[in-house]
C-alpha atoms as a PDB file:
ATOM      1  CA  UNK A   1     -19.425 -28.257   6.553  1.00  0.00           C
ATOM      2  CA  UNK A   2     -22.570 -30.177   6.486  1.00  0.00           C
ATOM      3  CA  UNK A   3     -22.878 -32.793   3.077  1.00  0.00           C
ATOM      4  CA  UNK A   4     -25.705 -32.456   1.084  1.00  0.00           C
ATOM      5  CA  UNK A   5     -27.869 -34.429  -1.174  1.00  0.00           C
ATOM      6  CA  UNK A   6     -25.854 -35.226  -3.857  1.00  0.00           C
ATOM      7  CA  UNK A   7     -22.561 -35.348  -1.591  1.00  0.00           C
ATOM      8  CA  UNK A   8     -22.259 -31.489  -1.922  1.00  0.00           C
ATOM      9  CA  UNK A   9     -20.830 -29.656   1.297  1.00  0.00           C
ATOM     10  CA  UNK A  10     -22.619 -26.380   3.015  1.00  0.00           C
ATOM     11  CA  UNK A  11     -21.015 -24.416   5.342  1.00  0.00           C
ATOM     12  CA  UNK A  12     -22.879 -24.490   8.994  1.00  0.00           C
ATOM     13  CA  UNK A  13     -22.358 -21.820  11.520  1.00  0.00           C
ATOM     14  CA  UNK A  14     -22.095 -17.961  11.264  1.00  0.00           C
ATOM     15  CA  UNK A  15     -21.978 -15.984   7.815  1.00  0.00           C
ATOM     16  CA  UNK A  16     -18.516 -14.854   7.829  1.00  0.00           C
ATOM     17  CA  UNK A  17     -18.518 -10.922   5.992  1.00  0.00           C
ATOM     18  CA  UNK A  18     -15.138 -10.564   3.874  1.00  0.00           C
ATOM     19  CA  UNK A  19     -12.573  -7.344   4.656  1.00  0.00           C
ATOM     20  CA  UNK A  20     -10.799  -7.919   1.633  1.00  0.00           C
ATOM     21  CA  UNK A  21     -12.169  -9.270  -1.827  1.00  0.00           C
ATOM     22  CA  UNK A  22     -10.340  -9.931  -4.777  1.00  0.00           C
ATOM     23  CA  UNK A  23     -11.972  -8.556  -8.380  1.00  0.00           C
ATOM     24  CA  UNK A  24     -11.616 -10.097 -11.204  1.00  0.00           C
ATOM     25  CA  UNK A  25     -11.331  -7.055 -14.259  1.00  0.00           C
ATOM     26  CA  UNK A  26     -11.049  -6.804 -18.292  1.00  0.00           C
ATOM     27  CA  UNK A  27      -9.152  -3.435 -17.715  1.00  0.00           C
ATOM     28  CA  UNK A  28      -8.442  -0.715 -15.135  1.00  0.00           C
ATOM     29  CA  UNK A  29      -6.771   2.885 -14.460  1.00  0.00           C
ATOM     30  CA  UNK A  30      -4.671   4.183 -11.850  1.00  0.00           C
ATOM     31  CA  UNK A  31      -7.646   5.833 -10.407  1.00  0.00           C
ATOM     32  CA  UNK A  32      -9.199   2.544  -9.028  1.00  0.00           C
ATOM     33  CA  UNK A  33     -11.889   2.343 -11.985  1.00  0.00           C
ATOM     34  CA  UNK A  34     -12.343  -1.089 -14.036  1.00  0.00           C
ATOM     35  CA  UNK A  35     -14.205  -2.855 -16.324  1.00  0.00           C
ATOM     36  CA  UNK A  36     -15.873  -5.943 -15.677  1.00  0.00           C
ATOM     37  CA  UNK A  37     -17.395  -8.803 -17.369  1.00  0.00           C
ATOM     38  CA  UNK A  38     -20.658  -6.684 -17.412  1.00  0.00           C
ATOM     39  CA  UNK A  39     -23.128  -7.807 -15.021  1.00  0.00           C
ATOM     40  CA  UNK A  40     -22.405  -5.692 -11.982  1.00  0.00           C
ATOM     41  CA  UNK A  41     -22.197  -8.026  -9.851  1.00  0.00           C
ATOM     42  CA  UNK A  42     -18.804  -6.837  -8.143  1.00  0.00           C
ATOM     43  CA  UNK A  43     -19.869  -3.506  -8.238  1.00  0.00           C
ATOM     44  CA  UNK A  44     -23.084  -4.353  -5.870  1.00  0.00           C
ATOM     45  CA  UNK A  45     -20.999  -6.373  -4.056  1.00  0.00           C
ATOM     46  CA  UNK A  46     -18.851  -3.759  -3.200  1.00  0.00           C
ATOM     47  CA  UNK A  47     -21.655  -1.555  -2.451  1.00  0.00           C
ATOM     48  CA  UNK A  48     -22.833  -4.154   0.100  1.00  0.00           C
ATOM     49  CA  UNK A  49     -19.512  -4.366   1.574  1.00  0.00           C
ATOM     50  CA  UNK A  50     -18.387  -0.561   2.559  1.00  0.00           C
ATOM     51  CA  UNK A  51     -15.104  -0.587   4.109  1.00  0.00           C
ATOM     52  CA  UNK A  52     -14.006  -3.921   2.522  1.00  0.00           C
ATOM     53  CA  UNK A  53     -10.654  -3.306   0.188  1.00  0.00           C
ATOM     54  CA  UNK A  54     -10.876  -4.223  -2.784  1.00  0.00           C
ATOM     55  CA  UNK A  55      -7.902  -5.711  -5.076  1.00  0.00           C
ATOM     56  CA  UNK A  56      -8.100  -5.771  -8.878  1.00  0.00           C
ATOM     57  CA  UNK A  57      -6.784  -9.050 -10.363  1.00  0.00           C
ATOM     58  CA  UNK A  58      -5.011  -7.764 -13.982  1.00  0.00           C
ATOM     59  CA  UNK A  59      -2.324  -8.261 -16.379  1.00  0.00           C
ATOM     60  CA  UNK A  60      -0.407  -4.892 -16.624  1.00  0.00           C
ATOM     61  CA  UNK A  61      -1.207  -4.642 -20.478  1.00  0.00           C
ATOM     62  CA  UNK A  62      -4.729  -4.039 -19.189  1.00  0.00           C
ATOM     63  CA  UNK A  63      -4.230  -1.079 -18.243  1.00  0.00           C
ATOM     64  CA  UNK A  64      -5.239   2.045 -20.214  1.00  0.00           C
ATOM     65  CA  UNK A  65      -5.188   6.174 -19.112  1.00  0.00           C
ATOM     66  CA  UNK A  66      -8.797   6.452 -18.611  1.00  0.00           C
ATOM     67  CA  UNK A  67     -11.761   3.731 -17.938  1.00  0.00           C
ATOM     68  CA  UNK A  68     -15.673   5.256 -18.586  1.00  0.00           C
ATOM     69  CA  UNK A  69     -17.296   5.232 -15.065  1.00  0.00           C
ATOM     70  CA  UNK A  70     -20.903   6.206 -13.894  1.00  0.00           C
ATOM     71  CA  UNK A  71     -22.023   6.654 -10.432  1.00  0.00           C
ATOM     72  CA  UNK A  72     -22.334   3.346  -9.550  1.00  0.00           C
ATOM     73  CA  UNK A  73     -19.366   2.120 -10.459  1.00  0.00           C
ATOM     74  CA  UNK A  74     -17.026   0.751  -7.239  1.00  0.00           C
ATOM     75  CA  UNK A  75     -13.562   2.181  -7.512  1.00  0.00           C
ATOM     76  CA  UNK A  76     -10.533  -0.615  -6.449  1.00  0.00           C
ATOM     77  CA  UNK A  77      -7.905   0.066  -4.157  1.00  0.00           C
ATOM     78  CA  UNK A  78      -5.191  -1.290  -5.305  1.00  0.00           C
ATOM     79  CA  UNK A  79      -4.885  -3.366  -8.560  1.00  0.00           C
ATOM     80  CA  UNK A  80      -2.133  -6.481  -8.677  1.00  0.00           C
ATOM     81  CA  UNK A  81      -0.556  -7.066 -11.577  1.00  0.00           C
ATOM     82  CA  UNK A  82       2.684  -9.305 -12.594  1.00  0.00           C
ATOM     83  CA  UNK A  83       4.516  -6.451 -12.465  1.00  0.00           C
ATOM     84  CA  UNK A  84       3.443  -5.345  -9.058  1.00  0.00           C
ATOM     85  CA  UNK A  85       0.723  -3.679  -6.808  1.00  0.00           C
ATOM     86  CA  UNK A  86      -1.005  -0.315  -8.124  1.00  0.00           C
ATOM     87  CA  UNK A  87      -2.317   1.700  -5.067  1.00  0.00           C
ATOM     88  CA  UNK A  88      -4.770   3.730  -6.570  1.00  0.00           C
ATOM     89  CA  UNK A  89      -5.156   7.165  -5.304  1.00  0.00           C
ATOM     90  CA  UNK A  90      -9.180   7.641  -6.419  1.00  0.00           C
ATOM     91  CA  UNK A  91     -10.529   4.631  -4.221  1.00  0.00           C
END
């Protein structure tokens, strides 16, 4: 890390590209979909990323039977909740 300006720290050296990310959600489905916080920015991210598994970060009473989707929507692979990990079957 190289310190900045105002005594803020950069990393220096390759770009490191992530094979797993973690994903913040509002809610999911079994099915991988979610809803975010409504900026797409995971969803791009994920886009950027193919072949990077993703993991939903949720309470379990987030989850409902069916979350609206469109095209561009990134499906999860697995979801962790407090009551365990969902592997979702759609992803």
């Amino acid at each position: 890390m190289v310190r900045e300006r105002f005594g803020t720290l950069r990393p220096d050296g390759p770009v490191g590209v992530p094979h797993t990310l973690f994903v913040p959600l509002l809610a999911f489905d079994r099915s991988g979909r979610r809803l975010g916080y409504g900026g797409g920015y995971y969803d791009r991210t994920l886009a950027a990323l193919p072949g990077a598994y993703a993991i939903g970060c949720a309470f379990a009473a987030q989850e409902l039977d069916a979350v609206p989707a469109v095209g561009y929507d990134a499906r999860l692979d697995a979801i962790a909740t407090e009551r365990g990990v969902i592997l979702c079957g759609g992803a």
